[in-house]
Protein backbone atom coordinates (compact mmCIF):
# COMPACT_ATOMS: atom_id res chain seq x y z
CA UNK A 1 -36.16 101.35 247.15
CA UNK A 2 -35.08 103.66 244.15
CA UNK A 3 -37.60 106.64 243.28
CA UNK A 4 -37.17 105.49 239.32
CA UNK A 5 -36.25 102.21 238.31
CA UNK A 6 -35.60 101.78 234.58
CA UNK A 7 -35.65 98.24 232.91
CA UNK A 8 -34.80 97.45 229.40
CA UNK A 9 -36.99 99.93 228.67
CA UNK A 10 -37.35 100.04 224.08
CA UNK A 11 -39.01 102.64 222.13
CA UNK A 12 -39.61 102.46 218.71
CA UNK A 13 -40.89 104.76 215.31
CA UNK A 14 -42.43 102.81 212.98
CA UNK A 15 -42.13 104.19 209.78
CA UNK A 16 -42.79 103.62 206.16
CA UNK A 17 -38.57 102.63 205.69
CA UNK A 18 -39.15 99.99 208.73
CA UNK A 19 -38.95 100.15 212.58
CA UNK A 20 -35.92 102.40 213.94
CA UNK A 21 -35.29 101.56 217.52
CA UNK A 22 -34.60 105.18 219.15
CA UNK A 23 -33.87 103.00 222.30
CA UNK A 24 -32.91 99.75 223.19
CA UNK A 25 -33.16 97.88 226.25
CA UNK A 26 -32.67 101.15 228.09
CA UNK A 27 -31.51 100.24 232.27
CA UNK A 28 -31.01 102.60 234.92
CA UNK A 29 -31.77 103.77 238.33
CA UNK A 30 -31.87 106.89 240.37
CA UNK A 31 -31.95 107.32 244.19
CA UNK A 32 -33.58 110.39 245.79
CA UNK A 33 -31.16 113.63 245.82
CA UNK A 34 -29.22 112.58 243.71
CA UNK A 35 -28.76 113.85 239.75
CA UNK A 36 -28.20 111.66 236.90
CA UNK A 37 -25.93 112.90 234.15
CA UNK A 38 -27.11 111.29 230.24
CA UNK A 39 -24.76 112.69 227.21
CA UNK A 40 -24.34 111.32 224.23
CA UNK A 41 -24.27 112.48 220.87
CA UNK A 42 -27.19 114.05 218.66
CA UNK A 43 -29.54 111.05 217.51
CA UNK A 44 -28.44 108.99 220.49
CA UNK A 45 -31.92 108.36 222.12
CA UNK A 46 -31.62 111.26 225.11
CA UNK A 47 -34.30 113.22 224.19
CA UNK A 48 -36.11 110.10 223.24
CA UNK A 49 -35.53 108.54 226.95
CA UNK A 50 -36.96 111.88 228.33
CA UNK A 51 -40.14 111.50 226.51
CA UNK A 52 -40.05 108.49 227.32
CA UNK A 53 -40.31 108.46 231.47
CA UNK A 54 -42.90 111.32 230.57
CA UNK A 55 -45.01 108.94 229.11
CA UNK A 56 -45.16 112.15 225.71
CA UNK A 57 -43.72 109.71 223.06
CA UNK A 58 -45.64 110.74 219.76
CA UNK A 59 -47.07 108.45 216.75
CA UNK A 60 -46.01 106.82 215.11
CA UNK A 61 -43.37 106.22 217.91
CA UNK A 62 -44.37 103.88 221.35
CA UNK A 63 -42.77 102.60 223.91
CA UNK A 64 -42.51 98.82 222.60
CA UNK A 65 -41.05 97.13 225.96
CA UNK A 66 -39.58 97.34 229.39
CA UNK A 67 -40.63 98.97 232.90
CA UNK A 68 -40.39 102.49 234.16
CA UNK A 69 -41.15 101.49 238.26
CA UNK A 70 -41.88 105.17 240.26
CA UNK A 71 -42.11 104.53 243.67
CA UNK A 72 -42.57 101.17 242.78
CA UNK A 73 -45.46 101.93 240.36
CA UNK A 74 -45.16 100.72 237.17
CA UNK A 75 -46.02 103.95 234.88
CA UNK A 76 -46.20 101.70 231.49
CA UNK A 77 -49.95 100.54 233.04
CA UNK A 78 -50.32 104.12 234.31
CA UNK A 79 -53.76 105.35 232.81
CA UNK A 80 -54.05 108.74 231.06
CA UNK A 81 -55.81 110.18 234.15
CA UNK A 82 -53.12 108.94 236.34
CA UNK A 83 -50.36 110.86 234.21
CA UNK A 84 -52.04 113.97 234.34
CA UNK A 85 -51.79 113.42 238.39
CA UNK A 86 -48.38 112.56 237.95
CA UNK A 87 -46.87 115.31 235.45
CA UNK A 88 -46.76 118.92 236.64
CA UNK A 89 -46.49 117.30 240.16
CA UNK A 90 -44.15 114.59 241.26
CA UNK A 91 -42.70 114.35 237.88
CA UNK A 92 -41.80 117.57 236.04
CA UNK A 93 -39.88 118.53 232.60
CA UNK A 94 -37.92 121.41 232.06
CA UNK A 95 -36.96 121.53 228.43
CA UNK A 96 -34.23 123.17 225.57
CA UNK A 97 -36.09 126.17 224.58
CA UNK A 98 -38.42 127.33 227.47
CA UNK A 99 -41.15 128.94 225.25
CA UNK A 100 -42.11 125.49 224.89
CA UNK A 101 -43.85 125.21 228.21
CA UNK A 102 -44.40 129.11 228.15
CA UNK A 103 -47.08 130.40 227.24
CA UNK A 104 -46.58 133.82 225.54
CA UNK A 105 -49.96 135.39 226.21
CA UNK A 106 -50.12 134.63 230.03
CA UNK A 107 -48.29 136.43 232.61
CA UNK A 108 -45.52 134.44 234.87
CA UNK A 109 -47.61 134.65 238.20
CA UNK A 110 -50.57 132.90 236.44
CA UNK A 111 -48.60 130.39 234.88
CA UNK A 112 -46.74 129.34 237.61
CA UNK A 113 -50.31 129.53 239.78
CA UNK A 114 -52.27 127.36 237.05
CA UNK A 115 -49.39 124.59 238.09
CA UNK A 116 -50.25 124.91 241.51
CA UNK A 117 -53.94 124.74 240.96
CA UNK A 118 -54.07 122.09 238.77
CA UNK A 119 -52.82 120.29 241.75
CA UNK A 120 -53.73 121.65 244.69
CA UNK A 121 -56.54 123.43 246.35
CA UNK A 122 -55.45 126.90 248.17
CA UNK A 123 -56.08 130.40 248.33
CA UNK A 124 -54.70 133.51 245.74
CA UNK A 125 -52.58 134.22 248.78
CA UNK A 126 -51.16 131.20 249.27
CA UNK A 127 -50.50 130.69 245.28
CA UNK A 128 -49.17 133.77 244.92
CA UNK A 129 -46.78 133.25 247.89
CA UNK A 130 -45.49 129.63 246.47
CA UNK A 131 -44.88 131.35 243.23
CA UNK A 132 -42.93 134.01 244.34
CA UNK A 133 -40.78 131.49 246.39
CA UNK A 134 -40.38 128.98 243.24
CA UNK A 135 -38.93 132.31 241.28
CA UNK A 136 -36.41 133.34 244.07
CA UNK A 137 -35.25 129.82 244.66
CA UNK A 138 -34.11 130.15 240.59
CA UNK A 139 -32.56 133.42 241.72
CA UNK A 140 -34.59 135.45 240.08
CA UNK A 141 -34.46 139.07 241.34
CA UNK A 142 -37.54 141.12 242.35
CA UNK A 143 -39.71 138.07 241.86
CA UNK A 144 -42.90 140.23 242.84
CA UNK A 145 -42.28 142.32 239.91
CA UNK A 146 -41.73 139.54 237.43
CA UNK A 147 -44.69 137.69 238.28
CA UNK A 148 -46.49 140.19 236.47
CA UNK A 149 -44.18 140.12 233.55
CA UNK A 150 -45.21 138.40 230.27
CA UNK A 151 -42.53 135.62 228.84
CA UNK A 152 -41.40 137.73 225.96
CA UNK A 153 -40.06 140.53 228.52
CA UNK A 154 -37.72 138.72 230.21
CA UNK A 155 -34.30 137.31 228.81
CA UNK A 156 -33.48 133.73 227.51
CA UNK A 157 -31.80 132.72 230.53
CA UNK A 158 -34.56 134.79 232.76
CA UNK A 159 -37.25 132.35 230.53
CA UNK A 160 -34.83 129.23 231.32
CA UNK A 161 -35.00 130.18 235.25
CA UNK A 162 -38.95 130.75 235.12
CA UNK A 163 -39.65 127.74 233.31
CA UNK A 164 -37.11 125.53 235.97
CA UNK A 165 -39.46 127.50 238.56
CA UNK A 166 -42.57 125.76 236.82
CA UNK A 167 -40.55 122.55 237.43
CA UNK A 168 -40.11 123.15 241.10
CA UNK A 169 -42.87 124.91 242.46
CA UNK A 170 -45.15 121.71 243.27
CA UNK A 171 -41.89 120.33 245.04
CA UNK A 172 -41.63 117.28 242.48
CA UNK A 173 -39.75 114.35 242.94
CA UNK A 174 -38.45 114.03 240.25
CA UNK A 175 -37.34 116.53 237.65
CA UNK A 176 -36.18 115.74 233.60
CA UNK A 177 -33.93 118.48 232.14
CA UNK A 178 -33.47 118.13 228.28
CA UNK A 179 -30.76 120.61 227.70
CA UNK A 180 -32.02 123.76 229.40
CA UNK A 181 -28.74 125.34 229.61
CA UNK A 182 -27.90 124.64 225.77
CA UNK A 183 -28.56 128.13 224.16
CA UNK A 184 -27.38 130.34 227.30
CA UNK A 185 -24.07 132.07 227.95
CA UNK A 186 -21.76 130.08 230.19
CA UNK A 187 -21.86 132.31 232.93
CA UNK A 188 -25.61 131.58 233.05
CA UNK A 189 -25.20 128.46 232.69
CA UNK A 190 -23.12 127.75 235.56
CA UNK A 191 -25.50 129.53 237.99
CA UNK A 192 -28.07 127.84 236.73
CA UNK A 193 -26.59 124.12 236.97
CA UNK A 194 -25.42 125.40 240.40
CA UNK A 195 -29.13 126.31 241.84
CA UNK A 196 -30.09 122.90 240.53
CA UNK A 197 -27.54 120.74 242.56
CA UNK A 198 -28.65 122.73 245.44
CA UNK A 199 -31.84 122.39 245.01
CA UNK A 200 -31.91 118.42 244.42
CA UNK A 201 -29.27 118.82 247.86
CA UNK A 202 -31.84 120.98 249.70
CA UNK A 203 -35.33 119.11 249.07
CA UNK A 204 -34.71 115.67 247.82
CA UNK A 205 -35.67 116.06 244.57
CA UNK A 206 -34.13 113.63 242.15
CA UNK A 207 -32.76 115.44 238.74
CA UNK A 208 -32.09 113.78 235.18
CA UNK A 209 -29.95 116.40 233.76
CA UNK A 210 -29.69 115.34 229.84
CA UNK A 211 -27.18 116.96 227.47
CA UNK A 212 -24.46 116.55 224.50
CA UNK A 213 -21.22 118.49 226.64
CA UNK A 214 -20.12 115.93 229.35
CA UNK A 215 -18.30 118.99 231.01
CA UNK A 216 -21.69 120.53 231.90
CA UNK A 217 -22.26 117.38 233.89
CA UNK A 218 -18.83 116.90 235.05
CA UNK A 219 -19.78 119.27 238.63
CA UNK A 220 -23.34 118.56 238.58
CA UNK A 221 -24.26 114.52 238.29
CA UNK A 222 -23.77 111.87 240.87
CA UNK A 223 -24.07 109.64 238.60
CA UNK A 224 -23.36 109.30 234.47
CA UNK A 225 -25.02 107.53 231.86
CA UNK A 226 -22.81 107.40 228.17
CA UNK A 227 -25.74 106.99 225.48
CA UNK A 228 -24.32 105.90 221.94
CA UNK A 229 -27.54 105.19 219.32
CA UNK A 230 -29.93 104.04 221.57
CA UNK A 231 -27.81 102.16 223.92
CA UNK A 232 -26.40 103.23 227.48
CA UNK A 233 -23.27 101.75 226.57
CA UNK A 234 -21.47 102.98 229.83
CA UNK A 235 -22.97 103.93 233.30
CA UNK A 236 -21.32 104.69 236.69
CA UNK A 237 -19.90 107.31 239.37
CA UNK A 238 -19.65 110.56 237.22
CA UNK A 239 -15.66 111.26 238.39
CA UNK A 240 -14.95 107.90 237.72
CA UNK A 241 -16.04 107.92 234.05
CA UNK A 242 -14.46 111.31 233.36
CA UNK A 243 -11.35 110.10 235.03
CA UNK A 244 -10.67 106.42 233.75
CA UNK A 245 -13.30 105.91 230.71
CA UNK A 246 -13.85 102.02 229.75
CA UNK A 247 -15.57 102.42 226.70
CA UNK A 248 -13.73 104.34 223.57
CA UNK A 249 -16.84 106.20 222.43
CA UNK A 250 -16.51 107.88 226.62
CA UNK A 251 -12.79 108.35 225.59
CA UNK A 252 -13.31 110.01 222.46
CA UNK A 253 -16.25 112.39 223.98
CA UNK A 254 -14.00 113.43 226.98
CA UNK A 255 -10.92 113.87 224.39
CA UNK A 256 -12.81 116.24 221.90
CA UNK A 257 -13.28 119.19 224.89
CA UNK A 258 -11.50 121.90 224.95
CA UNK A 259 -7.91 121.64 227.49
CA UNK A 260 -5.94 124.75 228.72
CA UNK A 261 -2.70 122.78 227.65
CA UNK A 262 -3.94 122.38 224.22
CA UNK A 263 -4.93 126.14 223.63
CA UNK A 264 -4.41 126.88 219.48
CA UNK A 265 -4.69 122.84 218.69
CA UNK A 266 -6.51 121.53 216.95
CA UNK A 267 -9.71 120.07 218.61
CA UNK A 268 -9.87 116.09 218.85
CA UNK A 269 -13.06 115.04 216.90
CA UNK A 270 -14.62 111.26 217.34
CA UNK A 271 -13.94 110.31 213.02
CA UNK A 272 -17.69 109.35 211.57
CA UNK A 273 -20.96 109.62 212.39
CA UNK A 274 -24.00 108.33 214.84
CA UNK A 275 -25.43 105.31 211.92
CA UNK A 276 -28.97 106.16 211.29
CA UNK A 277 -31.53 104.35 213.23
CA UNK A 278 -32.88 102.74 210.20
CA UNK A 279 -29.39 101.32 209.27
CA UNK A 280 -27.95 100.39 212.65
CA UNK A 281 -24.70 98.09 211.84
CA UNK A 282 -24.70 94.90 213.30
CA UNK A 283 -23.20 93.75 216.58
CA UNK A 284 -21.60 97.23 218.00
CA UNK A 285 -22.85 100.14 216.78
CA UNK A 286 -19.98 102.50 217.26
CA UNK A 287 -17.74 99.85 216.03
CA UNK A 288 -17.60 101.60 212.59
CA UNK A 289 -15.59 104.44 214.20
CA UNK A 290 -13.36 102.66 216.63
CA UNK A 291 -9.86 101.68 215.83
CA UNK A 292 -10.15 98.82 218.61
CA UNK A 293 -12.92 97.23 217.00
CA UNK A 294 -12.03 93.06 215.92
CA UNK A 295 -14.55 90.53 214.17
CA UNK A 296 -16.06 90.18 217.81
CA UNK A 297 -17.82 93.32 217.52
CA UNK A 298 -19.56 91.90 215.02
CA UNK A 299 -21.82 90.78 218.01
CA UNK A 300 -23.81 92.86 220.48
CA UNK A 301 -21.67 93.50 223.17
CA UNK A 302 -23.66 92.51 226.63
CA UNK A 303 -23.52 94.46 229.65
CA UNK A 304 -20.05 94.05 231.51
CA UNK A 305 -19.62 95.20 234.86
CA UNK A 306 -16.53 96.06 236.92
CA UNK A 307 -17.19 96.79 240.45
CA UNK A 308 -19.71 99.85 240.53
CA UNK A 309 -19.21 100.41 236.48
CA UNK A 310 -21.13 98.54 233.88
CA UNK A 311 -20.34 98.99 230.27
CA UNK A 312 -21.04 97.33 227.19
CA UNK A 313 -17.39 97.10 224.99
CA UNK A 314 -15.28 93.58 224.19
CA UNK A 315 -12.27 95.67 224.05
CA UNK A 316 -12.79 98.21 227.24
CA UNK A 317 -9.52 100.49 227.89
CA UNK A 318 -8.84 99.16 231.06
């Protein structure tokens, strides 16, 4: 059995212009250890699908249909009492800008210790001691030291690292990342995204690693989801979607990164723009921008599949 299950899952914002449909009929799943890549453009329902799972979906938007299955629990009954079980525990967020689940007037060691004690029952000692392993498992140096520390003295990418250590320290099994690596220098970056694959390797803990750059994903992900205005409109093996795209929206997001060979070119940029959610166009929406769109696109394209690949396109590239 998968850990997460996701089945058509739709959320919607009702607002005073009409419904927009931040996600629509939404289907994945995820085995244990293994990460799960979602890119897609700003406004293409990533963020949304991370609320989502964490049941943190704000009015006026809901979650309007479908089935998140965790363990084989299905969390759209789950009450408000079971969530709170559930979050900070076997499901756990790490999001863009870590001040967000920081709080600026509490020291590391007690932050990280409230997430244990929420939880569990133990001693100082033993609190302590899970806290300072969370923080070196990040790689954070002296970890003794900067359990003491307050947010604001440590770096960005020091704050990224302490708020992934949040995330892990109650051994979750699963773990949403909503861009964590977005505002950080590439060499941080990459030692970040690298103690996360281990980490998913080492304990079993299943990662959704959500971002706009499909190279950041390229090493990381077992497996990729291609999200186009609300739709997962390709899924599959992450090498094989890098390496033969079916859908031209994967092409065109793969084609606009930078290349060695094209150093002082112009970059390659996707022509238009994600369609509102208010003003979706019928049938395909990323037909608008792609010169292989015909009259059949017209229609909404169902899910195709092609041995281990699904995709939803009537004129795929292979």
């Amino acid at each position: 059995m998968a850990l997460l299950e996701v089945n058509n899952l739709v959320t919607e914002f009702r607002t005073e212009a009409g419904v927009a449909k931040a996600l629509d009929n939404v289907s994945f799943t995820l085995e244990r250890g293994k990460v799960l890549g979602i890119v897609g453009e700003s406004g293409s329902g990533k963020s949304v699908t991370a609320f989502s799972l964490m049941n943190l979906v704000e009015k006026p938007g809901r979650i309007a249909g479908g089935e998140i299955l965790f363990n084989g629990e299905n969390l759209r009954d789950a009450s408000v009492k079971r969530w709170s079980q559930l979050r900070g525990d076997r499901i756990a967020m790490v999001f863009q800008d870590p001040m967000m689940s920081l709080n600026p007037v509490m020291r590391i060691g007690a932050q990280l210790g409230e997430t244990i004690a929420i939880h569990r029952k133990a001693s100082r000692a033993q609190i302590d001691e899970q806290v300072c392993a969370a923080l070196k498992r990040v790689g954070i140096p002296a970890p003794v030291e900067r359990m003491r520390a307050y947010p604001h003295e440590l770096s960005g990418g020091m704050r990224q690292r302490v708020a992934i250590a949040n995330a892990i320290v109650n051994s979750p099994d699963l773990i949403i990342a909503d861009e964590p690596t977005t505002a950080l220098d590439v060499t941080i970056q990459a030692q970040i995204l690298y103690e996360m694959k281990s980490l998913a390797r080492a304990s079993g803990t299943a990662l959704i690693w959500i971002t706009h750059d499909i190279s950041v994903v390229k090493d990381l992900a077992d497996e990729l989801c291609v999200m186009y205005a609300g739709r997962i409109i390709e899924r599959g093996p992450v090498a094989e979607i890098i390496g033969n795209p079916l859908h031209p929206y994967t092409r065109g997001l793969i084609d606009s990164l930078p290349q060695a060979e094209n150093h002082g070119k112009r970059l390659y940029s996707i022509p238009g723009a994600t369609p509102p959610l208010l003003s979706l166009p019928p049938g395909c929406t990323f037909a608008p921008r792609c010169s292989r769109a015909t009259g059949e696109c017209h229609k909404i394209p169902p899910v195709f599949k092609l041995e281990n690949r699904e995709y939803r396109c009537f004129h795929p590239l292979a």
